[in-house]
PDB file of N, CA and C in Angstrom:
ATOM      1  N   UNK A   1       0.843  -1.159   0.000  1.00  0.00           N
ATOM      2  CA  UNK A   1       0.000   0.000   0.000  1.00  0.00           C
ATOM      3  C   UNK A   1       0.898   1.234   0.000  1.00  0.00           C
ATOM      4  N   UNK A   2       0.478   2.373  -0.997  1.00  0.00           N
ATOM      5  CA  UNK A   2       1.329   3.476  -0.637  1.00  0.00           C
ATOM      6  C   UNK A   2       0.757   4.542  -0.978  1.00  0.00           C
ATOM      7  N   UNK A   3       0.969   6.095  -0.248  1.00  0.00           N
ATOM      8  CA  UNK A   3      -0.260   6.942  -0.193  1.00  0.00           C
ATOM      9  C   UNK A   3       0.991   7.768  -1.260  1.00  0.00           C
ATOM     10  N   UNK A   4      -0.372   8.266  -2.111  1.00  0.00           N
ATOM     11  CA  UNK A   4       0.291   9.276  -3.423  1.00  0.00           C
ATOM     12  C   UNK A   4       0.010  10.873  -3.180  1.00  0.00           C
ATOM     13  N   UNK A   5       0.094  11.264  -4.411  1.00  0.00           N
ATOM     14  CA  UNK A   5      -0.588  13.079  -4.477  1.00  0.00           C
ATOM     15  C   UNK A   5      -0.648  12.763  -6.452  1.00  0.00           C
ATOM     16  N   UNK A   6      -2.209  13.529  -6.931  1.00  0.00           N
ATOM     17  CA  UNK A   6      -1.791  13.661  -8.166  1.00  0.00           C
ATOM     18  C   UNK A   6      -2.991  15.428  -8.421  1.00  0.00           C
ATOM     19  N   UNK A   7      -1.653  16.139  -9.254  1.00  0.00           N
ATOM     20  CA  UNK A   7      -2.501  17.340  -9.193  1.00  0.00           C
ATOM     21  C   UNK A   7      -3.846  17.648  -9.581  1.00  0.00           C
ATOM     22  N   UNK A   8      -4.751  15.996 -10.369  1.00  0.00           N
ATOM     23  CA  UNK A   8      -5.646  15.807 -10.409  1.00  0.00           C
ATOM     24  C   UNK A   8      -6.724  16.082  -9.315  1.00  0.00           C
ATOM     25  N   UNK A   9      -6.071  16.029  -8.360  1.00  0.00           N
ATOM     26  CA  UNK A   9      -7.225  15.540  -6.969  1.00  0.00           C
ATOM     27  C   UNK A   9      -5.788  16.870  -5.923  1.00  0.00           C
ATOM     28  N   UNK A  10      -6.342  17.937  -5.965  1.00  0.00           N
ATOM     29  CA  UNK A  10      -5.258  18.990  -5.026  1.00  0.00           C
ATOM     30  C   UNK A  10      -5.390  18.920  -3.406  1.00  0.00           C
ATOM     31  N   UNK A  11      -4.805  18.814  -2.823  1.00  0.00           N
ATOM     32  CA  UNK A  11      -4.787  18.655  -1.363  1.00  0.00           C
ATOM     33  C   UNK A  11      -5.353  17.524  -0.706  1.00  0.00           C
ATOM     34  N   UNK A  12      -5.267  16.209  -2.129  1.00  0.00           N
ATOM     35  CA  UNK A  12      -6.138  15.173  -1.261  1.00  0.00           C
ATOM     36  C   UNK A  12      -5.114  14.131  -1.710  1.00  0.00           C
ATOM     37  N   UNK A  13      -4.772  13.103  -0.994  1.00  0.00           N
ATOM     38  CA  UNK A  13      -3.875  11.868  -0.119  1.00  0.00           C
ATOM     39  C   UNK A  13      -4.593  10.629  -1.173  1.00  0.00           C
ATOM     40  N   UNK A  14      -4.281   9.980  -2.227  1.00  0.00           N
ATOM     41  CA  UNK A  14      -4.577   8.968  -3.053  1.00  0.00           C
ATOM     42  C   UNK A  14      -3.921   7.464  -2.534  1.00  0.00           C
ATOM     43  N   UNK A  15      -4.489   6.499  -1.969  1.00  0.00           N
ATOM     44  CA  UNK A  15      -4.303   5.393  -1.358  1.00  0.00           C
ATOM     45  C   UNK A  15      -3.931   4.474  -2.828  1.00  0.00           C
ATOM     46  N   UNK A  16      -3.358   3.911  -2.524  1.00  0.00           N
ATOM     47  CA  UNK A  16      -3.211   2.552  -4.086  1.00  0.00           C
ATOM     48  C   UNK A  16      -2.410   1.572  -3.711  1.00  0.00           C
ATOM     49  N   UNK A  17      -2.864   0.520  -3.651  1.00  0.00           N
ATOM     50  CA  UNK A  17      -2.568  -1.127  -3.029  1.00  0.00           C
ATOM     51  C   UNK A  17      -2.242  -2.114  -4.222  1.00  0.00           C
ATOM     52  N   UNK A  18      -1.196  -3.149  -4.516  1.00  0.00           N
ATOM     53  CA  UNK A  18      -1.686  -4.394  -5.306  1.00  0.00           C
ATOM     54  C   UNK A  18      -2.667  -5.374  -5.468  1.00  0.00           C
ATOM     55  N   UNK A  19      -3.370  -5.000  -6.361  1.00  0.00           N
ATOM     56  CA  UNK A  19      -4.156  -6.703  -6.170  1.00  0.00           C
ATOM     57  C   UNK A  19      -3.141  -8.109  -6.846  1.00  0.00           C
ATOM     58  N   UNK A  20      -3.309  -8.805  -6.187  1.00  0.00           N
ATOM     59  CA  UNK A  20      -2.415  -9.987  -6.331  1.00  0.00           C
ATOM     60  C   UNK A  20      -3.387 -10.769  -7.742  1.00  0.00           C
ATOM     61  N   UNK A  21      -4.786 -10.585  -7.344  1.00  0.00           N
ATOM     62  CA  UNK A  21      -5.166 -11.381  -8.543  1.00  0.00           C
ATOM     63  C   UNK A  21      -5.653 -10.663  -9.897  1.00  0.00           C
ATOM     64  N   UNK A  22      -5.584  -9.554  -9.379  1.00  0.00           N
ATOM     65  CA  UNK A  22      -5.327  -8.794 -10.572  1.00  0.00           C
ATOM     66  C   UNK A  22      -4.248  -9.116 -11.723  1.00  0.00           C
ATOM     67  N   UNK A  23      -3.118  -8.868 -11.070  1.00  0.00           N
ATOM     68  CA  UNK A  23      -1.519  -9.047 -11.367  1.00  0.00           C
ATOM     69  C   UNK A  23      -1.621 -10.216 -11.979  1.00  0.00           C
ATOM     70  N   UNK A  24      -2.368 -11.115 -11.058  1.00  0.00           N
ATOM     71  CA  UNK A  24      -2.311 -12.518 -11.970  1.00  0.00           C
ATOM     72  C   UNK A  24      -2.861 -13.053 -13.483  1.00  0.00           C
ATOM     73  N   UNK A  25      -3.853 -12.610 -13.267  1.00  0.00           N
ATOM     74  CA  UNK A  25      -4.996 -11.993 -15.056  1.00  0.00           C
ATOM     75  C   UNK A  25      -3.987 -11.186 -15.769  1.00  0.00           C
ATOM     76  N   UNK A  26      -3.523  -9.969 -15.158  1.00  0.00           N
ATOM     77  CA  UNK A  26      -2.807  -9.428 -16.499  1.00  0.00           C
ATOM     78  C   UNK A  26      -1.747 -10.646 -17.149  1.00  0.00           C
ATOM     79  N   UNK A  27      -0.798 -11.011 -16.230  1.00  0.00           N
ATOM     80  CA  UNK A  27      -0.093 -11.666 -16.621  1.00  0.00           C
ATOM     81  C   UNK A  27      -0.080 -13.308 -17.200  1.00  0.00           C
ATOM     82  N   UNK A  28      -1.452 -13.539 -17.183  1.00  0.00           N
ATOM     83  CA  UNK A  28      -2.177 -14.609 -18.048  1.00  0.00           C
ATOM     84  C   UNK A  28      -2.738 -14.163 -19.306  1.00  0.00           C
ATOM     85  N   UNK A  29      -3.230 -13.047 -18.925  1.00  0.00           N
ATOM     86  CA  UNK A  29      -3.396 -12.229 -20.613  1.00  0.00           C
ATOM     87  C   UNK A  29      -1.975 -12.298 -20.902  1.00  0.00           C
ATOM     88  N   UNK A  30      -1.236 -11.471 -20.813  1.00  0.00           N
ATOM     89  CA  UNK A  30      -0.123 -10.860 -21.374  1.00  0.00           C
ATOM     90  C   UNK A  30       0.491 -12.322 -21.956  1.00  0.00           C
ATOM     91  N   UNK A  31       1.134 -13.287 -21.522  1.00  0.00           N
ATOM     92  CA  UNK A  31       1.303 -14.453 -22.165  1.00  0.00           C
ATOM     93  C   UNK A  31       0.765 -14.894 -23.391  1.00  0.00           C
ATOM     94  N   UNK A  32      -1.053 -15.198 -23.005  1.00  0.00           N
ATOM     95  CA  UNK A  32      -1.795 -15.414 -24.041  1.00  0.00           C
ATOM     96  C   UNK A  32      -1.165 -14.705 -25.677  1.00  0.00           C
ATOM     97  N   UNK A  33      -1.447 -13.376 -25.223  1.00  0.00           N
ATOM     98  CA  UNK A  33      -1.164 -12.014 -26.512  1.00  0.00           C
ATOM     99  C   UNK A  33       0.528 -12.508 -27.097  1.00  0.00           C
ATOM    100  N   UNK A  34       0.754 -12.907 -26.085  1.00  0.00           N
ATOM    101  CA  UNK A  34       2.364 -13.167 -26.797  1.00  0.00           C
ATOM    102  C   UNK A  34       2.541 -14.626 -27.555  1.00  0.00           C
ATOM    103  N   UNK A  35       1.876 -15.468 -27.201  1.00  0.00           N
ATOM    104  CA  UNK A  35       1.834 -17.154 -27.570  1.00  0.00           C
ATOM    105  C   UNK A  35       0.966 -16.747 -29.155  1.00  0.00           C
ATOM    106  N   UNK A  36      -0.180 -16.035 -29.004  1.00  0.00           N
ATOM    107  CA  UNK A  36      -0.821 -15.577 -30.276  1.00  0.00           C
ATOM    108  C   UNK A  36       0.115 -14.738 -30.989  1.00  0.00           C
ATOM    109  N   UNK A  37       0.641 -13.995 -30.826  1.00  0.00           N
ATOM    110  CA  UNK A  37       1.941 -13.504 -31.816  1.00  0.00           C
ATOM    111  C   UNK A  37       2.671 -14.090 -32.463  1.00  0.00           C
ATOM    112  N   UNK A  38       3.278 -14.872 -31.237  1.00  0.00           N
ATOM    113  CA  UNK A  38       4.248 -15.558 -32.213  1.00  0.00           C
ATOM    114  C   UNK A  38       3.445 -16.680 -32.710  1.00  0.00           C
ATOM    115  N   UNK A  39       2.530 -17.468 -32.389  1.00  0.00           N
ATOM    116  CA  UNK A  39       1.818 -18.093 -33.234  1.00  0.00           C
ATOM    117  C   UNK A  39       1.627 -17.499 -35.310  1.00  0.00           C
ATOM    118  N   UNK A  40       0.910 -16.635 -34.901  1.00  0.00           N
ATOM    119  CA  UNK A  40       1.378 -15.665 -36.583  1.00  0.00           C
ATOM    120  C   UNK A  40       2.173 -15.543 -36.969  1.00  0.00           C
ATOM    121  N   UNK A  41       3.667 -15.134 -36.321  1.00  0.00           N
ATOM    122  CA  UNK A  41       4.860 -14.770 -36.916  1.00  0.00           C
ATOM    123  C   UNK A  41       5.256 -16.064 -37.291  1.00  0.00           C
ATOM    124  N   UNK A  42       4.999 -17.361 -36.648  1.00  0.00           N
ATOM    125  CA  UNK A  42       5.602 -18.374 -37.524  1.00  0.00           C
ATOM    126  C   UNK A  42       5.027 -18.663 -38.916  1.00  0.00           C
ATOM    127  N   UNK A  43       3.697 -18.102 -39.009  1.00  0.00           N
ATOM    128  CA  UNK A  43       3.381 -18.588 -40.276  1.00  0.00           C
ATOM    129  C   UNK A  43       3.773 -17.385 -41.217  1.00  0.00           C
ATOM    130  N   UNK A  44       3.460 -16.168 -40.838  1.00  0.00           N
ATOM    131  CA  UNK A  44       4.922 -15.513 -41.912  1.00  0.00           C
ATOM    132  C   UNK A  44       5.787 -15.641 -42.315  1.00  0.00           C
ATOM    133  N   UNK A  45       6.872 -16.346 -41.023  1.00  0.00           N
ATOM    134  CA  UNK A  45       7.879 -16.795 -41.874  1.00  0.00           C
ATOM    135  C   UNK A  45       7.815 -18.056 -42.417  1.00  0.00           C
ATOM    136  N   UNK A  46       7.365 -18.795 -42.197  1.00  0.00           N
ATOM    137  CA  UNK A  46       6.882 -20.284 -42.421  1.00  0.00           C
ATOM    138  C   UNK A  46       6.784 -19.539 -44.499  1.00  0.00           C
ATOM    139  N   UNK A  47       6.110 -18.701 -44.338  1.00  0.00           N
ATOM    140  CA  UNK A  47       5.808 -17.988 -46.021  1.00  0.00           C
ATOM    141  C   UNK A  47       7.423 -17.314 -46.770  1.00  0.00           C
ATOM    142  N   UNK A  48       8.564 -17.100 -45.506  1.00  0.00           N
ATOM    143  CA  UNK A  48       9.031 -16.765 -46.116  1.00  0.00           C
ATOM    144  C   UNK A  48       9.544 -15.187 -46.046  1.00  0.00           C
ATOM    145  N   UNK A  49       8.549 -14.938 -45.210  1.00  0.00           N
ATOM    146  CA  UNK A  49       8.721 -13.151 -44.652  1.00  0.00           C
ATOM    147  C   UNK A  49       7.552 -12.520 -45.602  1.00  0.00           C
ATOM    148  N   UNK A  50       6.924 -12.643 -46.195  1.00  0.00           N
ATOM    149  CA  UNK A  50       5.835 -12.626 -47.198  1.00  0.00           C
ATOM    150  C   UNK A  50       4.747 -12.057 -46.353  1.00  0.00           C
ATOM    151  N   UNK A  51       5.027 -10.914 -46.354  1.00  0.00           N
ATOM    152  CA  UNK A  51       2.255 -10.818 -46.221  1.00  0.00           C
ATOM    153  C   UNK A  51       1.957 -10.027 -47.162  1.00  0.00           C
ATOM    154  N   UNK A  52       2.770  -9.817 -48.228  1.00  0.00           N
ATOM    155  CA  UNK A  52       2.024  -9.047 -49.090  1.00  0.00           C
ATOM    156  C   UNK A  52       2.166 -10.290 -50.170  1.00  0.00           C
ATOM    157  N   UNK A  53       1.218 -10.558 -51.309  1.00  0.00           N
ATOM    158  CA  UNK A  53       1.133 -10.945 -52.542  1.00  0.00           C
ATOM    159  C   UNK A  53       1.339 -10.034 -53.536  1.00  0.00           C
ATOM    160  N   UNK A  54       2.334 -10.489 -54.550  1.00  0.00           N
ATOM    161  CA  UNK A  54       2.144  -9.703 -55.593  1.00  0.00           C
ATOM    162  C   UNK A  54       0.829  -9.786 -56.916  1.00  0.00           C
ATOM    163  N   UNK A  55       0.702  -9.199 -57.244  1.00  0.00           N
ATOM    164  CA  UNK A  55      -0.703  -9.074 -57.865  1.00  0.00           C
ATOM    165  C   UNK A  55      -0.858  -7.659 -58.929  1.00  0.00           C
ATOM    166  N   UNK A  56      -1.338  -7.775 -59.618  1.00  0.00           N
ATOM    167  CA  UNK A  56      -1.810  -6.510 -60.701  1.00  0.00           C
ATOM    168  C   UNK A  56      -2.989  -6.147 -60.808  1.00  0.00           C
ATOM    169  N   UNK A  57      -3.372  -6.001 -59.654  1.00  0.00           N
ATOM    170  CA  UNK A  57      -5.323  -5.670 -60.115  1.00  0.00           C
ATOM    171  C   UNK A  57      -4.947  -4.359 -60.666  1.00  0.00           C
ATOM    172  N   UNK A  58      -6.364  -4.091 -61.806  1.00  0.00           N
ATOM    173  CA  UNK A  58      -6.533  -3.036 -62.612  1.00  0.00           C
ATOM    174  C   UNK A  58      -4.896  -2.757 -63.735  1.00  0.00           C
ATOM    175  N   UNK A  59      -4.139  -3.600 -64.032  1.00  0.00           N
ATOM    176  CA  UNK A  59      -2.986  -3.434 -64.503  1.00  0.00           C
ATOM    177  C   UNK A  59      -1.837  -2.644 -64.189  1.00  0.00           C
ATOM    178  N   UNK A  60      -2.106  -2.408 -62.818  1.00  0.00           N
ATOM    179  CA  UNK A  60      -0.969  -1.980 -61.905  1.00  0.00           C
ATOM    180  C   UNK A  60      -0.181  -3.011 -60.876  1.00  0.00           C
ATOM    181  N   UNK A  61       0.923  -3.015 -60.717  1.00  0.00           N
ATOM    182  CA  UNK A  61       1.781  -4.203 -60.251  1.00  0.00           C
ATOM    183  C   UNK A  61       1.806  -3.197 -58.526  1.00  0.00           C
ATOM    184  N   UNK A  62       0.275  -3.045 -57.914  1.00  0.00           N
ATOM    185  CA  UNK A  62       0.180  -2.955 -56.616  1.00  0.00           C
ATOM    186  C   UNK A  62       0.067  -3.785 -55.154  1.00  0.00           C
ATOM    187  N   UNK A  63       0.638  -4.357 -54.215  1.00  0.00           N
ATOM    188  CA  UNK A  63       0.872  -5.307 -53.856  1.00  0.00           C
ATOM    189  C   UNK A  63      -0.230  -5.172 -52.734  1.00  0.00           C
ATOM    190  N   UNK A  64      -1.008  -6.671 -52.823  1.00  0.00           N
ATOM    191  CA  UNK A  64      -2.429  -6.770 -51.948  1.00  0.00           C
ATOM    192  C   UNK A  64      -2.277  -7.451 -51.002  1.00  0.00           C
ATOM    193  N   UNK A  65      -2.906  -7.109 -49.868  1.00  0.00           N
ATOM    194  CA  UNK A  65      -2.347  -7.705 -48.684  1.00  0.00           C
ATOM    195  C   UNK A  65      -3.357  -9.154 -48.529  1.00  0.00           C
ATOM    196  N   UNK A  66      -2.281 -10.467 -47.851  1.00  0.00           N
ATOM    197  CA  UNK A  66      -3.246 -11.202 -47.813  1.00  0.00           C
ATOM    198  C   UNK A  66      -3.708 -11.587 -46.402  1.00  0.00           C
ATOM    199  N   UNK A  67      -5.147 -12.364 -46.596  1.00  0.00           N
ATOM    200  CA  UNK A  67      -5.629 -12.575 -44.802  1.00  0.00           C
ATOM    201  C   UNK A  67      -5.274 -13.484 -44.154  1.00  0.00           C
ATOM    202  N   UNK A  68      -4.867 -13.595 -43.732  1.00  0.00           N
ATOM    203  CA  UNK A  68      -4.674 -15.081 -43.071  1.00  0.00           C
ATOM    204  C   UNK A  68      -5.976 -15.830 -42.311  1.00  0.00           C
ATOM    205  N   UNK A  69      -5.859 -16.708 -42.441  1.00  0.00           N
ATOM    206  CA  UNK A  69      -7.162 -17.891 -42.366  1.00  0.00           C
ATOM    207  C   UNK A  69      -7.111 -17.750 -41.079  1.00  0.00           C
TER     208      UNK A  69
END
């Protein structure tokens, strides 16, 4: 626990504590978001370094992005 000041709130004493299971969720998200990343990045490179296709729609050699499944 530790008491703050923010010039938001003037002459008043802001309390702010850890939640432990808070901390714990973020950091089960935060994993998740990272296992899903690199999940994708392997199949980029798995392509090669590739997310764009080359392509000519309308007879311009403009490069279209593709979706991944």
């Amino acid at each position: 626990m530790a008491g703050i000041t923010s010039p938001e709130f003037p002459g008043e004493r802001l309390v702010v504590c850890r939640n432990p299971d808070l901390a714990a969720e973020r950091a089960r998200k935060r994993e998740d978001l990272l296992a899903a990343t690199e999940k994708d990045l392997a199949v980029i490179k798995a392509r090669g370094g590739q997310i764009y296709a080359p392509q000519k729609p309308f007879a311009f050699n403009i490069p279209v992005l593709v979706q991944n499944s």
